[in-house]
C-alpha atoms as a PDB file:
ATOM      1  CA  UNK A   1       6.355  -9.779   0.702  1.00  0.00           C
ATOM      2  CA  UNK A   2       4.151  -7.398  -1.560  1.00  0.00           C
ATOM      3  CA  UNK A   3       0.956  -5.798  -0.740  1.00  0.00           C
ATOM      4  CA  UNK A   4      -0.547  -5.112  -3.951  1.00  0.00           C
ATOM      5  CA  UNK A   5      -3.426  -2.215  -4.546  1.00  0.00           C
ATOM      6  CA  UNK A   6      -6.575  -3.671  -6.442  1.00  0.00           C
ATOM      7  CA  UNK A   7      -9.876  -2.237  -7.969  1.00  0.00           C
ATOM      8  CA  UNK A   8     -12.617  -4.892  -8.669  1.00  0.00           C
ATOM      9  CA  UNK A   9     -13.441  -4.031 -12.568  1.00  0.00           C
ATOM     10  CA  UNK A  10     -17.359  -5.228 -11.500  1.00  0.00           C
ATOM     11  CA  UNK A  11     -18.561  -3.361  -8.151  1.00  0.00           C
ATOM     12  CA  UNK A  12     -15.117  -0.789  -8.186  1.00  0.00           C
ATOM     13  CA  UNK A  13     -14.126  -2.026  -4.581  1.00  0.00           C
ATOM     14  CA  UNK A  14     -10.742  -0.886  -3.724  1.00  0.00           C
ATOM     15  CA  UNK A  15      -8.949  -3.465  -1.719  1.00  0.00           C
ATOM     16  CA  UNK A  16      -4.927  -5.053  -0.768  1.00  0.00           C
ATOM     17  CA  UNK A  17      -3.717  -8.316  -1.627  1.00  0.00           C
ATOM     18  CA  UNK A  18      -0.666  -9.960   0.124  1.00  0.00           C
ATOM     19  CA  UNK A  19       1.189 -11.777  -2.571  1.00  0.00           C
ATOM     20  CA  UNK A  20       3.978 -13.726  -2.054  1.00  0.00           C
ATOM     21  CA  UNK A  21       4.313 -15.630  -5.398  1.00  0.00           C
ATOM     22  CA  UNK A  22       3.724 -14.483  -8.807  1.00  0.00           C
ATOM     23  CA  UNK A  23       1.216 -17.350  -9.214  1.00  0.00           C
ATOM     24  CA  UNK A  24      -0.859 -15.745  -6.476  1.00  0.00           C
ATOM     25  CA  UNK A  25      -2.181 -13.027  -8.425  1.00  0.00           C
ATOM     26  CA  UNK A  26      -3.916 -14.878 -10.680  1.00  0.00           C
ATOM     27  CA  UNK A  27      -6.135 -16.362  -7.178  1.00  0.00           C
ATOM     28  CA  UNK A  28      -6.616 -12.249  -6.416  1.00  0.00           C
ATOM     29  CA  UNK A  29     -10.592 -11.936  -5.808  1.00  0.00           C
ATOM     30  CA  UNK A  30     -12.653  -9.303  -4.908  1.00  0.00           C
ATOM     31  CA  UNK A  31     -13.892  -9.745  -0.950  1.00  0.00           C
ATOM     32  CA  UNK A  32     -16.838  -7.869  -1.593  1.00  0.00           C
ATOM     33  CA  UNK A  33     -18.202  -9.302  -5.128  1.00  0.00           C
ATOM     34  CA  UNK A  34     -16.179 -12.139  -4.866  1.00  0.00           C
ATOM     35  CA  UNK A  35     -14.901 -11.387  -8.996  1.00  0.00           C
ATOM     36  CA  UNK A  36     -12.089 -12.736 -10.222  1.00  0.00           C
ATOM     37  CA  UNK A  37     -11.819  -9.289 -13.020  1.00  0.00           C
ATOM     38  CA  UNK A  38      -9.669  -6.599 -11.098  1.00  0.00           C
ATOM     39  CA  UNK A  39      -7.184  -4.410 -12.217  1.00  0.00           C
ATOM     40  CA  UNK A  40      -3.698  -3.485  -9.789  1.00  0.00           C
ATOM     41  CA  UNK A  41      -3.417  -0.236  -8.845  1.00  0.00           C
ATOM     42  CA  UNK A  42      -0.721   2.333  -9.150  1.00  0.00           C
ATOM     43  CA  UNK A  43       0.436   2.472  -5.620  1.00  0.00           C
ATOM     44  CA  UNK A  44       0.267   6.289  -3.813  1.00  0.00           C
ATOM     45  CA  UNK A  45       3.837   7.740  -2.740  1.00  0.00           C
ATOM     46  CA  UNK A  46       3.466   8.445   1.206  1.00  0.00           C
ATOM     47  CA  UNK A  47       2.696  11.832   1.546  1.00  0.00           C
ATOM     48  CA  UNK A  48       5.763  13.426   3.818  1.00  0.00           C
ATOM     49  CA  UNK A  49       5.125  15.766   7.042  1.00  0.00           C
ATOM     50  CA  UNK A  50       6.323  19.107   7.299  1.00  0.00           C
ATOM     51  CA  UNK A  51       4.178  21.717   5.927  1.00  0.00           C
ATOM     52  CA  UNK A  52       5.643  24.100   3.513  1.00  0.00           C
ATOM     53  CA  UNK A  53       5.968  23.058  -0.065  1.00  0.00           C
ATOM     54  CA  UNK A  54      10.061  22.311  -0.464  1.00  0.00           C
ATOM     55  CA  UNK A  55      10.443  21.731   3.007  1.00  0.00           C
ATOM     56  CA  UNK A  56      12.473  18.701   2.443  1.00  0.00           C
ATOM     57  CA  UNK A  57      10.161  16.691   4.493  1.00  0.00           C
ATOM     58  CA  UNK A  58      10.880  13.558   6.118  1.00  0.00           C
ATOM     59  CA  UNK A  59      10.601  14.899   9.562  1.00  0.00           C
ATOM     60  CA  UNK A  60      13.884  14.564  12.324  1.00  0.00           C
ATOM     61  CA  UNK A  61      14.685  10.961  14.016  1.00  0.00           C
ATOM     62  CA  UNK A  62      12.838  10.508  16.929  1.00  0.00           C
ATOM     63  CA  UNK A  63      14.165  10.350  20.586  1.00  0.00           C
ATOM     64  CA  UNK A  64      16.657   7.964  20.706  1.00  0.00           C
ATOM     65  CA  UNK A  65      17.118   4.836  23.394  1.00  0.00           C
ATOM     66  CA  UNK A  66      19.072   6.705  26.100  1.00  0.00           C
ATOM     67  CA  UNK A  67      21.916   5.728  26.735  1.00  0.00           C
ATOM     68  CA  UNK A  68      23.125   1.728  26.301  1.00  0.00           C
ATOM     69  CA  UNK A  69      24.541   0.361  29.328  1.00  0.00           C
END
């Protein structure tokens, strides 16, 4: 299920909106203003860990289970 990004095109509130249908977004309301007149968002990229520009990012796994058994 989606989480959409949303700016309110009356008070500029940035907000999320679970939708699960495409019908559902026309129901999207600002919960500060309460208008109906918002605009979706282009959604950030994560930003990855590791420093350096061309790093490769993306970190190592972390510590695994142990062992099963």
């Amino acid at each position: 299920m989606p989480i959409y990004e949303y700016a309110c095109d009356v008070c500029g509130k940035a907000f999320e909106e679970l939708i699960i249908r495409r019908s559902d977004e026309a129901e999207v309301a600002c919960p500060a203003c309460k208008g109906r007149k918002v605009s979706r968002l282009m959604s950030r990229s994560s930003s990855l860990s590791g420093g350096a520009a061309g790093g490769g990012g993306g970190g190592g796994a972390g510590p695994g289970c142990g062992p099963v058994g």
